[in-house]
Protein backbone atom coordinates (compact mmCIF):
# COMPACT_ATOMS: atom_id res chain seq x y z
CA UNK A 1 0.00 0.00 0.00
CA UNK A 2 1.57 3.29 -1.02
CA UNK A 3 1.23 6.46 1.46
CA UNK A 4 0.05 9.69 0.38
CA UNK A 5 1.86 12.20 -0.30
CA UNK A 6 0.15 14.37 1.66
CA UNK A 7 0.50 12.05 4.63
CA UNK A 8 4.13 11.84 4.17
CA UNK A 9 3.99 15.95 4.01
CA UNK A 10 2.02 15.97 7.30
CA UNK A 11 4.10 13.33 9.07
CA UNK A 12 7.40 15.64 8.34
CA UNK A 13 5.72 18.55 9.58
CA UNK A 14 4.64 16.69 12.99
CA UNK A 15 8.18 15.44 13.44
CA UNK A 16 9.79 19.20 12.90
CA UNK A 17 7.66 20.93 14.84
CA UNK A 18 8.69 18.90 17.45
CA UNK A 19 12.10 18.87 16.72
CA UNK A 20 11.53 22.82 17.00
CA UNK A 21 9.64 22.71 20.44
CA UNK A 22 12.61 20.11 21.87
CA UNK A 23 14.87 23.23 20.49
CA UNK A 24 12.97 25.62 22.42
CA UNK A 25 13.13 23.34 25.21
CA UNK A 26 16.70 22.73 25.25
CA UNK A 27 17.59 26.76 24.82
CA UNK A 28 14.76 27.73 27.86
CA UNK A 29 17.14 24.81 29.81
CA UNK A 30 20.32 26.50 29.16
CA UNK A 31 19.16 29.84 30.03
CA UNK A 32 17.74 28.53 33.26
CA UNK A 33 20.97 26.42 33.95
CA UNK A 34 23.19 29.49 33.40
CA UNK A 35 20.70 31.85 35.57
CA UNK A 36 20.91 29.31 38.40
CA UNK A 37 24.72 28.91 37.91
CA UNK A 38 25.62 32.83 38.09
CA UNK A 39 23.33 33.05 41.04
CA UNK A 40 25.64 30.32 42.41
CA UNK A 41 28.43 31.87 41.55
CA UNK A 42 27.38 34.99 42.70
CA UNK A 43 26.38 33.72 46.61
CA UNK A 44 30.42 32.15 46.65
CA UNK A 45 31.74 35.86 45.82
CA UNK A 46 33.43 33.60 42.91
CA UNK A 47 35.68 35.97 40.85
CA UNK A 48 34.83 36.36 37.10
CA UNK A 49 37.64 36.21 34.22
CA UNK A 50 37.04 40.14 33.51
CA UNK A 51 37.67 40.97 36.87
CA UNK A 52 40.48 38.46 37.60
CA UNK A 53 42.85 40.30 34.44
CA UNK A 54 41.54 43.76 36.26
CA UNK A 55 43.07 42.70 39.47
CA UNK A 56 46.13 41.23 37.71
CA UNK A 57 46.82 44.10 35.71
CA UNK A 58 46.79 46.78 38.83
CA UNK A 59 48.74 44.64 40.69
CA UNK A 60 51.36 44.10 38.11
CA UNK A 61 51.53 47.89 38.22
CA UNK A 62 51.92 47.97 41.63
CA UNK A 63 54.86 45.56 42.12
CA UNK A 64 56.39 47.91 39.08
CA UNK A 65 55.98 50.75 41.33
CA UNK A 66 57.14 49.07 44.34
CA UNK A 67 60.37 48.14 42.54
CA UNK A 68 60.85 51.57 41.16
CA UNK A 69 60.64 52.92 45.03
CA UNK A 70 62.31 50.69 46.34
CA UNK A 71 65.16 51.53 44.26
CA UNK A 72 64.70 54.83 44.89
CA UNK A 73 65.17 54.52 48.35
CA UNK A 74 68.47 52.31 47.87
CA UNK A 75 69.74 55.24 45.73
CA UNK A 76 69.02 57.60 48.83
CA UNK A 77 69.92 55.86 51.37
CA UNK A 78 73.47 55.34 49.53
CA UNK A 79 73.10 59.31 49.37
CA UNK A 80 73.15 59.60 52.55
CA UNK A 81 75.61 57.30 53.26
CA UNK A 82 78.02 59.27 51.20
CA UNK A 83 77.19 62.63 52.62
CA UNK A 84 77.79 61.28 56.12
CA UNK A 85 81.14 60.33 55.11
């Protein structure tokens, strides 16, 4: 017995529109997943990547500027060495 065309049209319709609700499904479970994951995140004061390179990058600066004083103290303390000769 051969199946209608129209049958066959109908049946492929069925199947993709639930192929595109199981879609819909699957992207409303991600976006819950990641809400309840940041939220998560969030409560643990967890540190994001953006903020992580902020902190590294001022702190890199500051162990610059730490080295740079320190030096300049080294340079004045031999100063004062010299003028206390």
């Amino acid at each position: 017995m051969a199946l209608d065309q129209a049958i066959l049209d109908d049946i492929a319709e069925k199947i993709a529109g639930g192929l595109r609700m199981l879609g819909g499904v699957k992207d409303e479970a991600q976006s819950q997943v990641k809400a309840v994951v940041t939220g998560v995140l969030q409560d643990l004061d967890v540190v994001t990547g953006e903020r992580m390179e902020v902190a590294e990058a001022m702190l890199e600066k500051t162990r610059a500027r730490i080295e740079e004083l320190e030096s300049r103290i080294a340079e004045l303390e031999a100063r004062l060495k010299q003028a206390g000769k």
